[in-house]
C-alpha atoms as a PDB file:
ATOM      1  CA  UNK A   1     -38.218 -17.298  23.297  1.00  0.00           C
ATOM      2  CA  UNK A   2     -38.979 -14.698  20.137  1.00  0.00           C
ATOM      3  CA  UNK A   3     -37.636 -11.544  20.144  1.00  0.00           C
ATOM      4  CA  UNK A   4     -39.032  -8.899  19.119  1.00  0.00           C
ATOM      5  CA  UNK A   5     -37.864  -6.310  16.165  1.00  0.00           C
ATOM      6  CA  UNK A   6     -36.513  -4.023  18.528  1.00  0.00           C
ATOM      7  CA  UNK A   7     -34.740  -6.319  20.613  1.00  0.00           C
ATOM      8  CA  UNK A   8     -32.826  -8.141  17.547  1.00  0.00           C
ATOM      9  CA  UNK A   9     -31.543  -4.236  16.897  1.00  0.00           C
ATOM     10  CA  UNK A  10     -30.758  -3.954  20.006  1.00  0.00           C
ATOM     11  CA  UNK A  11     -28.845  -7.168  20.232  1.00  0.00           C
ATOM     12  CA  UNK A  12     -27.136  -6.045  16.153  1.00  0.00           C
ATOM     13  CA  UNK A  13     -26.202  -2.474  18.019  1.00  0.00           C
ATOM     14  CA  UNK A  14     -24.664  -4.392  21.225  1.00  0.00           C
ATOM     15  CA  UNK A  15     -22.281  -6.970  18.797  1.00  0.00           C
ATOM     16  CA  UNK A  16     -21.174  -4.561  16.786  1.00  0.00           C
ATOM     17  CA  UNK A  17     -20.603  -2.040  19.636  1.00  0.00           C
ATOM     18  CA  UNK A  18     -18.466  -4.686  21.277  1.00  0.00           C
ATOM     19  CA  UNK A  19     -16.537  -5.608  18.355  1.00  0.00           C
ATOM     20  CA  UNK A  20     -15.822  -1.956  17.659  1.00  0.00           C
ATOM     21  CA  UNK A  21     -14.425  -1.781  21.488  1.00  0.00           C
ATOM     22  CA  UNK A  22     -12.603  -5.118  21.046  1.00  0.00           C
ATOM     23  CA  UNK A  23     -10.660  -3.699  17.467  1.00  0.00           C
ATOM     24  CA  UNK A  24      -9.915  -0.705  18.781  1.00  0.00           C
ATOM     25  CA  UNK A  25      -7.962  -2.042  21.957  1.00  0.00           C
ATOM     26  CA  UNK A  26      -6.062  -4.402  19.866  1.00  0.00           C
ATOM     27  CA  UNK A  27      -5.210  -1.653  17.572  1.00  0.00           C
ATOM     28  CA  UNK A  28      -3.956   0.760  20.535  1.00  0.00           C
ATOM     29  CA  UNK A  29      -2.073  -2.401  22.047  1.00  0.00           C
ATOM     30  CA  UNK A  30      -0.808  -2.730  18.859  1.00  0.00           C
ATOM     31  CA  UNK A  31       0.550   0.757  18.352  1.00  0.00           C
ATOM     32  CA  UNK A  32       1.718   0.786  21.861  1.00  0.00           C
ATOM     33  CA  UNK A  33       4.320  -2.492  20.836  1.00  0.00           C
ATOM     34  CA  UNK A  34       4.813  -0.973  17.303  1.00  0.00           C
ATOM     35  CA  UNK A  35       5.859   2.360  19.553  1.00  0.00           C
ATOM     36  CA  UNK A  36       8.436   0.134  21.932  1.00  0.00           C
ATOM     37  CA  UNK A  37      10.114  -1.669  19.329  1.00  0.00           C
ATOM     38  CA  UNK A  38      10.829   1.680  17.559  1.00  0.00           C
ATOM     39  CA  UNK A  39      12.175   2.445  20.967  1.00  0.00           C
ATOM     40  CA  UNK A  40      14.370  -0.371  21.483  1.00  0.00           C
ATOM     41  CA  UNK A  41      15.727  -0.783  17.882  1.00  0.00           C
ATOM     42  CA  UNK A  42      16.789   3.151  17.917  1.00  0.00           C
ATOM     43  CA  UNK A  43      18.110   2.606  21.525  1.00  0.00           C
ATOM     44  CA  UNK A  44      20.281  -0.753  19.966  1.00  0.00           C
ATOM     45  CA  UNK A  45      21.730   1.101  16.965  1.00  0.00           C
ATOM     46  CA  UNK A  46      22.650   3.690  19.153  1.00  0.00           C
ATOM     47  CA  UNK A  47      24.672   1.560  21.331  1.00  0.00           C
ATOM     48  CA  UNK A  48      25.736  -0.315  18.664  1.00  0.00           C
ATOM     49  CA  UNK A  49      27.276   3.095  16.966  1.00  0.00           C
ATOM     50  CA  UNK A  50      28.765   3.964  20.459  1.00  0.00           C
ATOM     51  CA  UNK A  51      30.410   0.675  20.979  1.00  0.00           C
ATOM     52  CA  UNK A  52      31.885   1.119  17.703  1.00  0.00           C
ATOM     53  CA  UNK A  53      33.521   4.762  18.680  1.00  0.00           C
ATOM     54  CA  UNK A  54      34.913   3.200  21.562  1.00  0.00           C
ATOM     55  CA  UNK A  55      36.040   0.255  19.803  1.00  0.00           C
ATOM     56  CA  UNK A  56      37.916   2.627  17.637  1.00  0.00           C
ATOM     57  CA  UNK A  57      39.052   4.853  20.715  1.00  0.00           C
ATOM     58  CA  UNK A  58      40.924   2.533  22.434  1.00  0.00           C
ATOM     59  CA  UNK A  59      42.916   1.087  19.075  1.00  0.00           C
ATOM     60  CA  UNK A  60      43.828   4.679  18.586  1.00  0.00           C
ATOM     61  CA  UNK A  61      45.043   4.822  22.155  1.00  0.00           C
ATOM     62  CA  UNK A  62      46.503   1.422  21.855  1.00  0.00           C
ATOM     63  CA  UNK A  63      48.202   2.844  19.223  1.00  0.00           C
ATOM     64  CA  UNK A  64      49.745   5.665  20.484  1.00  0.00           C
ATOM     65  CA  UNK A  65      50.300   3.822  23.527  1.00  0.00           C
ATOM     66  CA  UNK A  66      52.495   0.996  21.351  1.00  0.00           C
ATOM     67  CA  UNK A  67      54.375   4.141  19.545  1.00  0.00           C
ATOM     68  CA  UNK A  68      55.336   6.124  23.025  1.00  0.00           C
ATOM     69  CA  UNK A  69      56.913   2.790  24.227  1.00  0.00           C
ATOM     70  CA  UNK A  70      59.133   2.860  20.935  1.00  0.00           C
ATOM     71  CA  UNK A  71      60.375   5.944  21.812  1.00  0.00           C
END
């Protein structure tokens, strides 16, 4: 089977048109997981700074609790 001028253009157009399609879905599913890690780390150090507060909270009421039984 030859093809024709046209057609091989057509076929160059259709490749690269596809490849174009396939790197710009792996770029956006990319982003999207580049997005939701961003997420997830912020939510952890969050956490992690509130666990830390309460951490602290309950040796200061630990604390006073310890010092009101002195007394």
């Amino acid at each position: 089977m030859e093809l024709t001028g046209y057609q091989i253009i057509i076929l160059i157009m259709a490749v690269v048109a596809h490849t174009a399609g396939a790197v710009a879905y792996i770029s956006k599913v990319k982003n999207d997981l580049v997005t939701r890690v961003a997420v997830l780390e912020a939510g952890h150090d969050i956490m992690t700074n509130d666990l830390r507060e309460i951490k602290k909270d309950v040796k200061e009421l630990l604390a006073w609790i310890h010092s009101n039984k002195r007394n």
